[in-house]
N, C-alpha and C. Protein backbone atom coordinates (compact mmCIF):
# COMPACT_ATOMS: atom_id res chain seq x y z
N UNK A 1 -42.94 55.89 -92.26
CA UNK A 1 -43.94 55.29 -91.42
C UNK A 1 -43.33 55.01 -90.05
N UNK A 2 -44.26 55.16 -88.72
CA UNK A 2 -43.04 55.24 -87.64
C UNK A 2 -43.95 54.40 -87.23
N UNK A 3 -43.15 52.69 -86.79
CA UNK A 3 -43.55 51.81 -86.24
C UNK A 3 -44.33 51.98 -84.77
N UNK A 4 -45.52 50.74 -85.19
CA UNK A 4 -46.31 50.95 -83.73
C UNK A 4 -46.92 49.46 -83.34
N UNK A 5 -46.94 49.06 -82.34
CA UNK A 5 -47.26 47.94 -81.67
C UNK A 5 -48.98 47.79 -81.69
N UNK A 6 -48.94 46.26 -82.33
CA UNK A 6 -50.17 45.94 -82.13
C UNK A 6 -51.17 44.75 -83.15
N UNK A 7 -51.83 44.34 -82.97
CA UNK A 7 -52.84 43.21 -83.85
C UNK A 7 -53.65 43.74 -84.52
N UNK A 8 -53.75 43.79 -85.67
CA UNK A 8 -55.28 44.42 -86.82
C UNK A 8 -55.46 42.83 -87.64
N UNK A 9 -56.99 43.09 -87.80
CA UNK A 9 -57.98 42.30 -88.76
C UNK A 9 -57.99 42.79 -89.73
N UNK A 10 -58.02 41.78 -91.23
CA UNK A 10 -57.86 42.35 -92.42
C UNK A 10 -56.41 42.52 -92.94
N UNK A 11 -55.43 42.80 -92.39
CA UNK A 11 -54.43 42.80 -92.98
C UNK A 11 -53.22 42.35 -92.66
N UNK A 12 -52.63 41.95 -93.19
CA UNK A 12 -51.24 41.19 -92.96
C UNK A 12 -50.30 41.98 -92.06
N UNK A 13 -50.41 42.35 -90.45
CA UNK A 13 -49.64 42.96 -89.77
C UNK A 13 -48.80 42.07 -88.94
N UNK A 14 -48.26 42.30 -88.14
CA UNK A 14 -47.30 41.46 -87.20
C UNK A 14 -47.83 41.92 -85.83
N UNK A 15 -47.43 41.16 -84.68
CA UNK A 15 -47.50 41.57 -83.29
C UNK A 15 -46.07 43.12 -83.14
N UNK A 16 -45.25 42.90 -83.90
CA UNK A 16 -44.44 43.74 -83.60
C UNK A 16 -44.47 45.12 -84.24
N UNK A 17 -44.85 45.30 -85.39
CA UNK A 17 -44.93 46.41 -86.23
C UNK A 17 -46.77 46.83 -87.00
N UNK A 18 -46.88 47.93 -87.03
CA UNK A 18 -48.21 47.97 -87.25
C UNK A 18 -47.81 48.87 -88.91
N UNK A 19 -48.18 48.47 -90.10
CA UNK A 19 -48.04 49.33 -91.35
C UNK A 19 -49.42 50.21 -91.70
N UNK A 20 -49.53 51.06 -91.64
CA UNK A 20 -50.46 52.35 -92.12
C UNK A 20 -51.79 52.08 -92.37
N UNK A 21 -51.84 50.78 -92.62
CA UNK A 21 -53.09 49.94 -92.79
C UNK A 21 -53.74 50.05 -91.56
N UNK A 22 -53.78 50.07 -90.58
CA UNK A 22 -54.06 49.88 -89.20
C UNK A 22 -53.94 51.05 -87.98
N UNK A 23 -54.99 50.69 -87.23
CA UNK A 23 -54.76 51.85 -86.25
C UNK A 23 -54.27 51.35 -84.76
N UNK A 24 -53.91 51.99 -83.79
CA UNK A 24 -53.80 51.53 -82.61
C UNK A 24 -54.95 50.63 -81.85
N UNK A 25 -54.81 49.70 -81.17
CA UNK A 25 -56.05 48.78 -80.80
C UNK A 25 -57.00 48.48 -81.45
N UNK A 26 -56.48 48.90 -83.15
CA UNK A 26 -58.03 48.47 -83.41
C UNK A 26 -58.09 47.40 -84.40
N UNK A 27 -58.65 46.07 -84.72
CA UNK A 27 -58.62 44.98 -85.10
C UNK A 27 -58.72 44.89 -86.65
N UNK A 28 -59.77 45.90 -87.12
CA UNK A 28 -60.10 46.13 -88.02
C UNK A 28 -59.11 47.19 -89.36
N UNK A 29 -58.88 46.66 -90.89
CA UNK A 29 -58.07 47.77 -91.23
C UNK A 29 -58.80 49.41 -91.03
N UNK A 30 -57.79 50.42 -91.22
CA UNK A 30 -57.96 51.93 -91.15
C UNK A 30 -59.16 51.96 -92.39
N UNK A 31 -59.11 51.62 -93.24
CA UNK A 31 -60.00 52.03 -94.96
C UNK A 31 -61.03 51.36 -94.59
N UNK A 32 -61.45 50.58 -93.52
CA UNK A 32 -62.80 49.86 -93.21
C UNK A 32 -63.65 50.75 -92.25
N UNK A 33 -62.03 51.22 -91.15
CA UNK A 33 -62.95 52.41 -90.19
C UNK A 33 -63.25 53.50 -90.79
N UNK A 34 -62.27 54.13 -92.06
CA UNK A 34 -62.81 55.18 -92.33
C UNK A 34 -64.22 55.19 -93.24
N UNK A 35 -64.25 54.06 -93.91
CA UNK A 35 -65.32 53.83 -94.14
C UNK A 35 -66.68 54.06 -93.75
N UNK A 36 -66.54 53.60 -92.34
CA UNK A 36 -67.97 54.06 -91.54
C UNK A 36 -67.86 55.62 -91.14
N UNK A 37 -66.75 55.56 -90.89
CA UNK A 37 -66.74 57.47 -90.45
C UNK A 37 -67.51 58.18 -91.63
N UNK A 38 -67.27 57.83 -93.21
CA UNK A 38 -67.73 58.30 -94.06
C UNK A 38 -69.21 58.07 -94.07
N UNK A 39 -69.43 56.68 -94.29
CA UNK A 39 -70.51 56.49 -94.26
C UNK A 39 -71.87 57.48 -92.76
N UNK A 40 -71.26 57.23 -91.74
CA UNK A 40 -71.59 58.15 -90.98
C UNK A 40 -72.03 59.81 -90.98
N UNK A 41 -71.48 60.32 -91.75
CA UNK A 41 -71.50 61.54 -92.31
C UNK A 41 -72.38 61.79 -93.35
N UNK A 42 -72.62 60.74 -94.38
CA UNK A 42 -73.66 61.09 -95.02
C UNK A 42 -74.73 60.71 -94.71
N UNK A 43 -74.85 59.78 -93.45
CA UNK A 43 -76.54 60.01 -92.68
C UNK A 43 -76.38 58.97 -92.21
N UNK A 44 -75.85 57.78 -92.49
CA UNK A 44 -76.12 56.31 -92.10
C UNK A 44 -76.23 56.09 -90.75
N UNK A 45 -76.96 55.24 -90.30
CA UNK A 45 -76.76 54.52 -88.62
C UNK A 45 -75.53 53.55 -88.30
N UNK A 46 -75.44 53.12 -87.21
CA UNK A 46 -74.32 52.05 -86.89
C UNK A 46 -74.79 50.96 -87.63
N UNK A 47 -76.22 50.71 -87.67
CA UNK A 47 -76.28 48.99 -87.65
C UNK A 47 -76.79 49.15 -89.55
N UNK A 48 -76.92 50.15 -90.01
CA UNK A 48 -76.75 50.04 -91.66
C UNK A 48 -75.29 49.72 -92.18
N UNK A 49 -74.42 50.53 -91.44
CA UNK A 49 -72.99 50.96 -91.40
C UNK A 49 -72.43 49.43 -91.44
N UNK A 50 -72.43 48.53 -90.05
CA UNK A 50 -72.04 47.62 -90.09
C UNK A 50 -72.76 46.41 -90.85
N UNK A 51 -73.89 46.47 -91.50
CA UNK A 51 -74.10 45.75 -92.12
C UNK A 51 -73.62 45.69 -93.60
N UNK A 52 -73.38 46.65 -93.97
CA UNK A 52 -72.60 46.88 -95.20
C UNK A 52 -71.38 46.69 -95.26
N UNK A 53 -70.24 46.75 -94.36
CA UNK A 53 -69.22 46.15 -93.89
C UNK A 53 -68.89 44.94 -93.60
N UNK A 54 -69.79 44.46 -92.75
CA UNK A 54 -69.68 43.01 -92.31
C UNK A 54 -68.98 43.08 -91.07
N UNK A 55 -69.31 43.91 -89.95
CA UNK A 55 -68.44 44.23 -89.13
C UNK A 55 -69.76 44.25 -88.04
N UNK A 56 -69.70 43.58 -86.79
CA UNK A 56 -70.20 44.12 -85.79
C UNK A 56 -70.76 45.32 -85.13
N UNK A 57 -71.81 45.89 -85.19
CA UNK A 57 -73.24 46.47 -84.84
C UNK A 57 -71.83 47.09 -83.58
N UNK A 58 -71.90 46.32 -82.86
CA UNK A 58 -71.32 47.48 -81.42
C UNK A 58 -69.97 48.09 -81.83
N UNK A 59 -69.10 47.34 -82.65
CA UNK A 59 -67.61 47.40 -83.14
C UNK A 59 -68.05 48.71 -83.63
N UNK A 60 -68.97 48.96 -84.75
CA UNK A 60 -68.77 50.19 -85.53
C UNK A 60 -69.34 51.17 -84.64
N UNK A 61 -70.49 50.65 -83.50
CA UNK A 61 -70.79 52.02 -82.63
C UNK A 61 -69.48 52.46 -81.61
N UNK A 62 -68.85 51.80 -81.79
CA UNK A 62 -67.26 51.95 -81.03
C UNK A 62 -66.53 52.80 -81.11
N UNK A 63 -66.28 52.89 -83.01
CA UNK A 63 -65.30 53.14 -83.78
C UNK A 63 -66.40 54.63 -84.00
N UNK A 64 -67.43 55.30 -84.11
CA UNK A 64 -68.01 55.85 -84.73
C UNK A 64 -67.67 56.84 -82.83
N UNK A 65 -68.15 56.45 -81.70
CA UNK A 65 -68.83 57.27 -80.65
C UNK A 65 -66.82 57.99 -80.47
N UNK A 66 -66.01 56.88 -80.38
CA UNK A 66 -64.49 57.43 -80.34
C UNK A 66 -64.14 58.28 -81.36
N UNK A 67 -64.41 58.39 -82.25
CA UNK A 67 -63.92 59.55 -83.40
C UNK A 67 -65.08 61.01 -82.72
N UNK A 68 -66.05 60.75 -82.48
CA UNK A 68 -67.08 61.81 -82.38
C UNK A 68 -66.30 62.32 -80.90
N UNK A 69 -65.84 61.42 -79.78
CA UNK A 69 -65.40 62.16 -78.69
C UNK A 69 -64.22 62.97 -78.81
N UNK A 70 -63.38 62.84 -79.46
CA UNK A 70 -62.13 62.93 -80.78
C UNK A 70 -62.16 64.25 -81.41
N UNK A 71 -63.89 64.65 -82.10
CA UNK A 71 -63.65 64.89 -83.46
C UNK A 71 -63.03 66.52 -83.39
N UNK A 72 -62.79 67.23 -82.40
CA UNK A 72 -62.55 68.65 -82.23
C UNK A 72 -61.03 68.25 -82.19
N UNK A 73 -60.03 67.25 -81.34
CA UNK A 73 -59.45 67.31 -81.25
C UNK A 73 -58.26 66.82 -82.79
N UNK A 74 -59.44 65.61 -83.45
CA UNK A 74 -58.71 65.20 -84.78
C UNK A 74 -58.91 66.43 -85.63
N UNK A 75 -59.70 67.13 -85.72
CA UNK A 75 -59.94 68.03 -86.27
C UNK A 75 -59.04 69.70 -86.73
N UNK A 76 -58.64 69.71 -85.56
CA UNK A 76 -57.39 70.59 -85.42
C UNK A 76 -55.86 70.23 -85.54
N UNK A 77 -55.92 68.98 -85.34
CA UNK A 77 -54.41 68.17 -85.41
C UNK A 77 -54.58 67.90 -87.41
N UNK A 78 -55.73 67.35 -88.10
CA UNK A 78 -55.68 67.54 -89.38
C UNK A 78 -55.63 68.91 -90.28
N UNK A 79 -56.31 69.60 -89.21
CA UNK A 79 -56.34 71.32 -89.99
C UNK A 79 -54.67 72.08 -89.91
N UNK A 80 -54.06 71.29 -88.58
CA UNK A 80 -52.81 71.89 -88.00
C UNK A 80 -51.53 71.48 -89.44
N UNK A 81 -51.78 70.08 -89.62
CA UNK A 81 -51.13 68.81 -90.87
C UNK A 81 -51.17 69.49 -92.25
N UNK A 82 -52.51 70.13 -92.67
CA UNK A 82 -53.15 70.64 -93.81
C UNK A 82 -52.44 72.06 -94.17
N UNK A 83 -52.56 72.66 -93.28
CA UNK A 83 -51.37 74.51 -92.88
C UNK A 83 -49.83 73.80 -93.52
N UNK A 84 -49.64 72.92 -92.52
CA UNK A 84 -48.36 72.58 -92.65
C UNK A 84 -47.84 71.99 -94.00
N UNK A 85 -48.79 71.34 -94.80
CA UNK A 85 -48.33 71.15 -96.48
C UNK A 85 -48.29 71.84 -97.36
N UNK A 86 -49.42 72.61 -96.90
CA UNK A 86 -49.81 74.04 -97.91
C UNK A 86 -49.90 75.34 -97.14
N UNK A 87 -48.83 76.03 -97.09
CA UNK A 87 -48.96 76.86 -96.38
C UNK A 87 -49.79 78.55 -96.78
N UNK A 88 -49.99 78.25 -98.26
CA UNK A 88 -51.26 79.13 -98.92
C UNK A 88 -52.64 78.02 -98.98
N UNK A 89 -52.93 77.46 -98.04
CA UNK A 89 -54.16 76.54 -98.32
C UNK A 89 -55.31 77.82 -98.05
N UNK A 90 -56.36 78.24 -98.57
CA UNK A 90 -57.18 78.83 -98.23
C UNK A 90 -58.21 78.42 -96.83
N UNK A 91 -58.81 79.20 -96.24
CA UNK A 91 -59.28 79.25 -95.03
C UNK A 91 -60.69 77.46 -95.27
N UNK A 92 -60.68 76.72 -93.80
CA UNK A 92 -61.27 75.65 -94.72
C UNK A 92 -62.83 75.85 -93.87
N UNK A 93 -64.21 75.37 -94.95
CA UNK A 93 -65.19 76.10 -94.36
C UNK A 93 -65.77 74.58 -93.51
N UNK A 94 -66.47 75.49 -92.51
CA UNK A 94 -67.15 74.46 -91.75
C UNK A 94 -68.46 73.39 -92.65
N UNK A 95 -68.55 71.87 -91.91
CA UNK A 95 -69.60 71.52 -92.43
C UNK A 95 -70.35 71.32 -92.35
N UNK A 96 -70.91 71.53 -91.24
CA UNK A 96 -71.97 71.53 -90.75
C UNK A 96 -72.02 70.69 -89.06
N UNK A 97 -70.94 69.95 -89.06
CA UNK A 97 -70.88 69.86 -87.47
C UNK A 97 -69.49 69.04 -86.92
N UNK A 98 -69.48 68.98 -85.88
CA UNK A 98 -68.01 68.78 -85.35
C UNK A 98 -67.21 66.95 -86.23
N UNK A 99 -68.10 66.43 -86.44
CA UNK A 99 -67.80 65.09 -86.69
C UNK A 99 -67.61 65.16 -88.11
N UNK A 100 -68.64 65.87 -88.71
CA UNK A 100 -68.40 66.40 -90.58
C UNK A 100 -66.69 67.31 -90.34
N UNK A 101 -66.83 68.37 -89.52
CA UNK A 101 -65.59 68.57 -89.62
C UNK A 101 -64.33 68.13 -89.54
N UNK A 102 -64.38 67.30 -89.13
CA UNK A 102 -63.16 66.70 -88.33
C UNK A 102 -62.85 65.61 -90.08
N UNK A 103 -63.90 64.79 -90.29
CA UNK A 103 -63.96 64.04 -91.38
C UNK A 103 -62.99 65.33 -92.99
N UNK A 104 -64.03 66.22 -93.18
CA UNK A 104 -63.27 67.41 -93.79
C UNK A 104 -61.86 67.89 -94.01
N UNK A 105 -61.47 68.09 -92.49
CA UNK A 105 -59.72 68.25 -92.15
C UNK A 105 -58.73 66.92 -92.91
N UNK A 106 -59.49 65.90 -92.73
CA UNK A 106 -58.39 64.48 -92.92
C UNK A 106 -58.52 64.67 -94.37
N UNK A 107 -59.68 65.02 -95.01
CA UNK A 107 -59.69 65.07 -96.31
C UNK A 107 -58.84 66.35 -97.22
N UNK A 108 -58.96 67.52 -96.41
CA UNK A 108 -58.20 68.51 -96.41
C UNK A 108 -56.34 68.47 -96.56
N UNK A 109 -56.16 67.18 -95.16
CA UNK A 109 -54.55 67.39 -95.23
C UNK A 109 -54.24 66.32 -95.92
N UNK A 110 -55.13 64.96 -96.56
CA UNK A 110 -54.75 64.29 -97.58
C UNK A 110 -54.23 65.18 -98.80
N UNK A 111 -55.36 66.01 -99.32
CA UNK A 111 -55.46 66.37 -100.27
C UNK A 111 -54.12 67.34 -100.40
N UNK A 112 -53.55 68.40 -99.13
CA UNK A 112 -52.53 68.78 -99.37
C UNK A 112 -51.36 67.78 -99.58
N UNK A 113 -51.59 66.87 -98.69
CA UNK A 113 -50.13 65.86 -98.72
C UNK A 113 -49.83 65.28 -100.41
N UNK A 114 -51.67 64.87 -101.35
CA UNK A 114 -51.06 64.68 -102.13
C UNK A 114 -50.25 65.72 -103.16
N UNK A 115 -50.61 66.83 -103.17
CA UNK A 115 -50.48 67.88 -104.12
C UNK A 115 -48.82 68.44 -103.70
N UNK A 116 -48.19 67.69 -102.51
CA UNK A 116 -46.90 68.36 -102.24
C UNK A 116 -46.29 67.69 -102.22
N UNK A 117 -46.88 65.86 -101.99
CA UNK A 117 -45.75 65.00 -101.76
C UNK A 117 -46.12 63.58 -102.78
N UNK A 118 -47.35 63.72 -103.09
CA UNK A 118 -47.79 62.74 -104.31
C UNK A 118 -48.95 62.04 -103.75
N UNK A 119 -48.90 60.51 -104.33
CA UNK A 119 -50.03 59.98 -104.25
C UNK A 119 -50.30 59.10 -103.00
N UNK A 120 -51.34 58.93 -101.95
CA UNK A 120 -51.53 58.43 -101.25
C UNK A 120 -52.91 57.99 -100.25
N UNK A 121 -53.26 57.03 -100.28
CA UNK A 121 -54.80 56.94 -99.58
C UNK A 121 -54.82 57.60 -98.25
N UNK A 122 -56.21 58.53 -98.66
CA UNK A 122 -56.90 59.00 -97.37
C UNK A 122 -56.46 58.44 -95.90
N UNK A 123 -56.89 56.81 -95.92
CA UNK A 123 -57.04 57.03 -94.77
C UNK A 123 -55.81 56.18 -94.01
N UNK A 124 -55.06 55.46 -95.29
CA UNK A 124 -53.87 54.72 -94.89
C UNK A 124 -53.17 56.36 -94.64
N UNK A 125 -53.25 57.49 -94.86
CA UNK A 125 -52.05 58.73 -94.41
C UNK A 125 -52.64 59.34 -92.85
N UNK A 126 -54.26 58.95 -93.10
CA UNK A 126 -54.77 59.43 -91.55
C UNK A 126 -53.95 58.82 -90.75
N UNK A 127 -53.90 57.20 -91.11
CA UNK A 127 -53.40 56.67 -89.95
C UNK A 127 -51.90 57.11 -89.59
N UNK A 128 -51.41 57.63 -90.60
CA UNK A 128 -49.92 57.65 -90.41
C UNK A 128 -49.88 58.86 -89.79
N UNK A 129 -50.25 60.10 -90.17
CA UNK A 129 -50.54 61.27 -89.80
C UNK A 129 -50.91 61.59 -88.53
N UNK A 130 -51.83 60.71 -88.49
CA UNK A 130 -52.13 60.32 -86.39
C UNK A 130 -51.20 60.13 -85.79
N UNK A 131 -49.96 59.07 -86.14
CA UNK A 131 -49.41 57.95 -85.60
C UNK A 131 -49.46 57.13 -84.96
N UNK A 132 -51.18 56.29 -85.86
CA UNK A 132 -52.19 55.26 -85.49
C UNK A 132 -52.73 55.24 -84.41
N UNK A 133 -53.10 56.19 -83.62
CA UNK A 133 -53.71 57.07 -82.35
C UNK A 133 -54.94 57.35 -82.75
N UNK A 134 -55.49 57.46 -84.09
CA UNK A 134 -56.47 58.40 -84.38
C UNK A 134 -57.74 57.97 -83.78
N UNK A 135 -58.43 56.73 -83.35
CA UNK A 135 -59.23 56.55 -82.66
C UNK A 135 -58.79 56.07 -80.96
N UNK A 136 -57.74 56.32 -80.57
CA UNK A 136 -57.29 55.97 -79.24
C UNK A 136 -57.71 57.04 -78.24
N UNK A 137 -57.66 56.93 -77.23
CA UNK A 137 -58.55 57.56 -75.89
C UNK A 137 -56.98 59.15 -75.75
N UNK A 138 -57.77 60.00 -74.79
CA UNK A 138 -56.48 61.09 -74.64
C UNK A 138 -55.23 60.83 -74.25
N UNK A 139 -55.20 59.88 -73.59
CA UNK A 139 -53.97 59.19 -73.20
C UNK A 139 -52.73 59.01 -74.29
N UNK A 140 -53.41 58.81 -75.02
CA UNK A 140 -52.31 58.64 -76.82
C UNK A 140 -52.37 59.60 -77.58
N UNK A 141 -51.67 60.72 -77.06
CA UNK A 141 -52.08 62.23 -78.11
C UNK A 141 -51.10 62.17 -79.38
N UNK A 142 -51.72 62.97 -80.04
CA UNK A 142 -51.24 62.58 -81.54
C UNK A 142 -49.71 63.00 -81.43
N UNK A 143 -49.16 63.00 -82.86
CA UNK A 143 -47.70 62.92 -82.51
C UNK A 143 -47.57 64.56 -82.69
N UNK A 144 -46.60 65.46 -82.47
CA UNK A 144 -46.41 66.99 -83.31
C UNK A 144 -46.41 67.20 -84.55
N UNK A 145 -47.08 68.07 -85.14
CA UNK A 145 -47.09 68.55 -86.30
C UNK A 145 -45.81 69.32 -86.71
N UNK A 146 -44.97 68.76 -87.79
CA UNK A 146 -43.64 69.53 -87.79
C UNK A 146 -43.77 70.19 -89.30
């Protein structure tokens, strides 16, 4: 896990170190945002989204409009992650649109990470896999895929 600076809600982090639980600037844990990303995908609105959460109406239109400005770019950095675990992974099919895709890929290079390196949550590995960037502006580009 490669340490990163910053404050999250929900989980026991420090000002100095951020653990996998958490993303860059964002208050809320990673398994709450990915949550709505999911939820998002199978049809939901912001303000169903955050009501089921318990999370702020604008917070989740936040967390939802930054992944969608994102989602070509998370999308290829997870498809890039996914190659790189499995390097016979079969070709991965589209799902119907840039934000389903992008959601797809993370699920994609989980799924290789677990099958090569073991067991690990979705979206606590997004975050790591990002290197807690994954909803941050272009300025914070993800780390290299090695």
């Amino acid at each position: 896990m490669r340490p990163r600076r910053g404050r999250c809600r929900g989980c026991a982090c420090t000002h100095v170190l951020l653990p996998d639980l958490c993303l860059l600037r964002r208050r809320d844990g990673v398994v709450v945002i990915g949550a709505a990303i999911e939820a998002k995908v199978s049809g939901l609105g912001h303000r169903a989204i955050a009501a089921g959460l318990g999370v702020p109406k604008d917070t989740v239109r936040g967390w939802l409009r930054r992944f969608e400005a994102g989602a070509e770019r998370i999308r290829a950095h997870f498809t890039a992650w996914a190659f790189a675990l499995d390097a016979e992974l079969s070709p991965i099919t589209p799902a119907g649109s840039v934000f389903a895709d992008a959601l797809g890929a993370i699920g994609v290079a989980g799924r290789a990470w677990v099958l090569r390196l073991g067991v690990a949550g979705v979206w606590p590995l997004a975050a790591t896999l990002s290197g807690g960037v994954l909803l941050c502006n272009t300025s914070s580009p993800f780390p290299v895929v090695r």
